[in-house]
Protein backbone atom coordinates (compact mmCIF):
# COMPACT_ATOMS: atom_id res chain seq x y z
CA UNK A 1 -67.60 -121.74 9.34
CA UNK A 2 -69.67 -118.64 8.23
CA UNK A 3 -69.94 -120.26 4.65
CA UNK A 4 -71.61 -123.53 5.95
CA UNK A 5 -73.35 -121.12 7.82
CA UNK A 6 -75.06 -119.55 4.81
CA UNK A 7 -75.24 -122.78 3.17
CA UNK A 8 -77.89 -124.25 5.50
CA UNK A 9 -79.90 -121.30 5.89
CA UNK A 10 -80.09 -121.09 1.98
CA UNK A 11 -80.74 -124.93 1.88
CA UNK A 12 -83.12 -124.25 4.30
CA UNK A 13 -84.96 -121.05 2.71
CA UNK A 14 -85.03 -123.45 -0.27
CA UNK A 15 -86.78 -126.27 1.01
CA UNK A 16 -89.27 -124.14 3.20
CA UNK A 17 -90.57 -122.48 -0.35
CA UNK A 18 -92.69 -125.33 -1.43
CA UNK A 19 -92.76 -127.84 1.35
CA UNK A 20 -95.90 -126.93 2.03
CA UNK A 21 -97.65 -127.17 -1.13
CA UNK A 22 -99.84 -130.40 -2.28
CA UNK A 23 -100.57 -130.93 -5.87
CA UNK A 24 -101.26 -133.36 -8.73
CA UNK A 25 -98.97 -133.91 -11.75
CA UNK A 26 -97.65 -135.45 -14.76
CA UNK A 27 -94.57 -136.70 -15.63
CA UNK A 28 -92.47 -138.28 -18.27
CA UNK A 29 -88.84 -140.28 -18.06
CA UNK A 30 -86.47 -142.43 -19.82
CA UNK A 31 -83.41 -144.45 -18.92
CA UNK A 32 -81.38 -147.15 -19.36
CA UNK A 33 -81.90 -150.70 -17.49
CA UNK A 34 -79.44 -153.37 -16.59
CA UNK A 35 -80.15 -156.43 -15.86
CA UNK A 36 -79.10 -158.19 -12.45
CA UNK A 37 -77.59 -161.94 -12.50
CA UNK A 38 -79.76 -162.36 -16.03
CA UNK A 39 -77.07 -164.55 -18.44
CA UNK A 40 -80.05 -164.17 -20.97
CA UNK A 41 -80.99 -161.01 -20.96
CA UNK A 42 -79.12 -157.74 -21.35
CA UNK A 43 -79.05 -154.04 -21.07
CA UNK A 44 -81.95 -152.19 -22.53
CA UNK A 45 -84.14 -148.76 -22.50
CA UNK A 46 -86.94 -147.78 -20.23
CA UNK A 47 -89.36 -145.34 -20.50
CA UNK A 48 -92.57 -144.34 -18.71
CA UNK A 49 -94.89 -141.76 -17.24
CA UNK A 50 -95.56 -141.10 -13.49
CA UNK A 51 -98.49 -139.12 -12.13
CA UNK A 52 -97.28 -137.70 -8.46
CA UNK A 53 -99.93 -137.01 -5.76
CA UNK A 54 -99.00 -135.37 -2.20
CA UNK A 55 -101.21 -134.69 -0.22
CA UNK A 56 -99.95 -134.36 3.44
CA UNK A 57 -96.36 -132.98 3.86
CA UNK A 58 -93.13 -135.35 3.12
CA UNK A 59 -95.39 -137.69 1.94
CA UNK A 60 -96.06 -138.29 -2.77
CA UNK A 61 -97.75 -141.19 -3.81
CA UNK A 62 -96.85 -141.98 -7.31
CA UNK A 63 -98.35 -144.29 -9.59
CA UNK A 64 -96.58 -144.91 -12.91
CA UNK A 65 -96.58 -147.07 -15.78
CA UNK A 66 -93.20 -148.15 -17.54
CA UNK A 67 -92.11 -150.15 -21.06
CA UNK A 68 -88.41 -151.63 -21.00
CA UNK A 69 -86.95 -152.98 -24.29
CA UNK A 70 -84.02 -155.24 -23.22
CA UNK A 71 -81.38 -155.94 -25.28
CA UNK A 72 -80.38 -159.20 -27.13
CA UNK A 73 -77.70 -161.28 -25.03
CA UNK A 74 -75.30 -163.82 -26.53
CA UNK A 75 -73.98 -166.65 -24.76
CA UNK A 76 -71.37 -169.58 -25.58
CA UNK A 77 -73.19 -172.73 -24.86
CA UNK A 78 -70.48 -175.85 -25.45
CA UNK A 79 -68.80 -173.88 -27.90
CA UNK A 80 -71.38 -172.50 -29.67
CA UNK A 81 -72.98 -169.00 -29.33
CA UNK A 82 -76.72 -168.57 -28.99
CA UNK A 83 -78.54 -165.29 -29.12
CA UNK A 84 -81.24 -164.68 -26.50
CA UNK A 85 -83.65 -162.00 -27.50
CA UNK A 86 -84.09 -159.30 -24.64
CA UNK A 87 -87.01 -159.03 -22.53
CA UNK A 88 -89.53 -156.76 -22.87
CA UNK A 89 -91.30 -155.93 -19.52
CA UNK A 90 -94.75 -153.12 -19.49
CA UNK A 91 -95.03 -152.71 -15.68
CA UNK A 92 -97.43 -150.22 -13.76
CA UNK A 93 -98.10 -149.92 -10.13
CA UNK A 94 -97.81 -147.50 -7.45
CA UNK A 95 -94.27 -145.92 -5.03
CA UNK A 96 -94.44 -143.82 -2.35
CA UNK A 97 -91.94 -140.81 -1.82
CA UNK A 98 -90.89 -139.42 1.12
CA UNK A 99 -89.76 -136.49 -0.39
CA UNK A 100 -87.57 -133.75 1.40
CA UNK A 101 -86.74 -130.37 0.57
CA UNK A 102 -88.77 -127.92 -1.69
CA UNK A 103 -87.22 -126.43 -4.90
CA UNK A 104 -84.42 -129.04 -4.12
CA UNK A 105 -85.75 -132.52 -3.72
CA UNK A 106 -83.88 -135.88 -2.08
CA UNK A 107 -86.72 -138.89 -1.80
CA UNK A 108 -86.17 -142.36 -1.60
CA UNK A 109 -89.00 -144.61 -2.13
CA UNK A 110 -90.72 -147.65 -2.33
CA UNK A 111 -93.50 -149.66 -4.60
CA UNK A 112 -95.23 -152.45 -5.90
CA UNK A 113 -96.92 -153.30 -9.13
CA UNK A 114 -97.14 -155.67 -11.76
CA UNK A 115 -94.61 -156.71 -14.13
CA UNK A 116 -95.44 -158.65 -17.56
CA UNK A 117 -92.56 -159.59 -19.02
CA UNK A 118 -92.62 -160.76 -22.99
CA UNK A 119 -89.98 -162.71 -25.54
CA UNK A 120 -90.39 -165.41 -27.91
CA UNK A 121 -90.97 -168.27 -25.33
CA UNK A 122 -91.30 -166.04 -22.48
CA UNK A 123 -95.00 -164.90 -21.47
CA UNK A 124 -96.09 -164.10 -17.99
CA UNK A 125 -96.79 -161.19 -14.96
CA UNK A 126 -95.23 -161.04 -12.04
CA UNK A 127 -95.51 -159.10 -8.73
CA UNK A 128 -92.60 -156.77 -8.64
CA UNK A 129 -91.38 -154.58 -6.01
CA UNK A 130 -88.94 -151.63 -6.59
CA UNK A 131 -87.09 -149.12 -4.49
CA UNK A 132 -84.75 -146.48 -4.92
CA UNK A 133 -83.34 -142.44 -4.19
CA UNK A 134 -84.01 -139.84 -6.46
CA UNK A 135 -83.15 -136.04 -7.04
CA UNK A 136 -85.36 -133.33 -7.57
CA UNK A 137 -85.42 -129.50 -8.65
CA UNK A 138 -87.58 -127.49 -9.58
CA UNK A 139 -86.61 -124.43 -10.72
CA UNK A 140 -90.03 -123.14 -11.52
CA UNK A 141 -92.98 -123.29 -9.57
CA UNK A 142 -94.37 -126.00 -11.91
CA UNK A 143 -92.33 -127.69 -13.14
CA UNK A 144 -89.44 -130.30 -12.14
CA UNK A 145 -86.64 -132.47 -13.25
CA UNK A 146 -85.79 -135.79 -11.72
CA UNK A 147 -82.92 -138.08 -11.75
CA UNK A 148 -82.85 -141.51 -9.64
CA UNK A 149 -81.34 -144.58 -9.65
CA UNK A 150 -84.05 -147.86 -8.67
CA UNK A 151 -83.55 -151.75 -8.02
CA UNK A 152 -86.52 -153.60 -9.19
CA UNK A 153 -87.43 -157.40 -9.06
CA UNK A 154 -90.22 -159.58 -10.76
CA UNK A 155 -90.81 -162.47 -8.17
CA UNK A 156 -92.82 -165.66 -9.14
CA UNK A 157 -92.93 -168.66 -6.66
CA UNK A 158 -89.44 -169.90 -7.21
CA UNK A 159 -87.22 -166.93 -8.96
CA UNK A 160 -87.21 -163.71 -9.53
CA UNK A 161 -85.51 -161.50 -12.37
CA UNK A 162 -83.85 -158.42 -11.23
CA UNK A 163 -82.98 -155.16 -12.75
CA UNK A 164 -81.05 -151.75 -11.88
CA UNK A 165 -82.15 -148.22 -13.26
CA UNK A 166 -81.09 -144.79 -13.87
CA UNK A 167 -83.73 -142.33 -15.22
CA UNK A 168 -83.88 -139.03 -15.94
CA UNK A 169 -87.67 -136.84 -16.57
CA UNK A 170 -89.33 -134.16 -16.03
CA UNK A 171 -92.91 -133.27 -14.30
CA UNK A 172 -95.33 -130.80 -14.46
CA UNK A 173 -98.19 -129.93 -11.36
CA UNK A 174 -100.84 -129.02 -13.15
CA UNK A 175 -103.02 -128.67 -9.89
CA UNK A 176 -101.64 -127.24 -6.34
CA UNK A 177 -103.20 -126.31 -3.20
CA UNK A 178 -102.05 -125.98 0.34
CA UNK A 179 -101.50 -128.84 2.32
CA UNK A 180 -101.87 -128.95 6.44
């Protein structure tokens, strides 16, 4: 009991050192994406920078731009195998965090942007809409390293093509100040 004790108050002494503080960043990630119920697309890399803004407590908006590669997927069509190339989607937009904690983040979010996904044949934007949980911690006043995992889908009128993520990066606040 005395050990769960001293667990909270620590988790607790943790998140009260920064919750307070507002700021403007940079950051930088990279991942891998799978694609969701896609027989003609397959598993590729992402990569992308995010530029976090808080300014009221609990509360980051984040607005990001991102580049996936997908990979080639082959499929047996009446015997016969044809090679799809992958997808390439550039996507930007805006999620909102409601981030928890201090040195020791937990935030799920939430966004919406625009998705233009490329391929020989295959030329269009979409709407897209994304959400997901990620882990923070910063070990240094500055500076942070993220992991989360995100659902994503690019909707048009009829369909919509779907994708899972897990990304890793880092961020840096280059300006702080106090926040109500």
């Amino acid at each position: 009991m005395r050990r769960i004790g001293i667990s909270v108050m620590l988790v607790l002494a943790l998140a009260a050192g920064t919750a307070s503080a507002g700021g403007v960043g940079i950051g930088l990630f990279g991942g891998t994406s799978i694609p969701i119920v896609q027989d003609d697309n397959g598993s590729g890399t992402v990569f992308g920078v995010r530029a976090p803004v808080r300014l009221i407590p609990l509360v980051t908006v984040e607005p990001y731009f991102s580049k996936t590669a997908g990979g080639d997927k082959e499929q047996d069509f009446e015997g016969t195998p044809i090679t799809y190339g992958g997808i390439d989607v550039t996507g930007y937009g805006v999620n909102v965090l409601l981030t928890f904690g201090g040195k020791f983040q937990l935030y799920p979010y939430a966004g919406i942007g625009t998705f233009k996904l490329k391929r020989e044949g295959l030329d269009e934007s979409r709407t897209g809409y994304n959400f997901g949980l990620g882990l923070g911690l910063s070990p240094l006043p500055k500076i942070s390293f993220h992991v989360r995992g995100e659902l994503a889908a690019a909707v048009s009128d009829e369909t919509s093509r779907k994708w899972a993520s897990v990304t890793a990066g880092v961020s840096y606040n280059f300006i702080s100040f106090p926040v109500p």
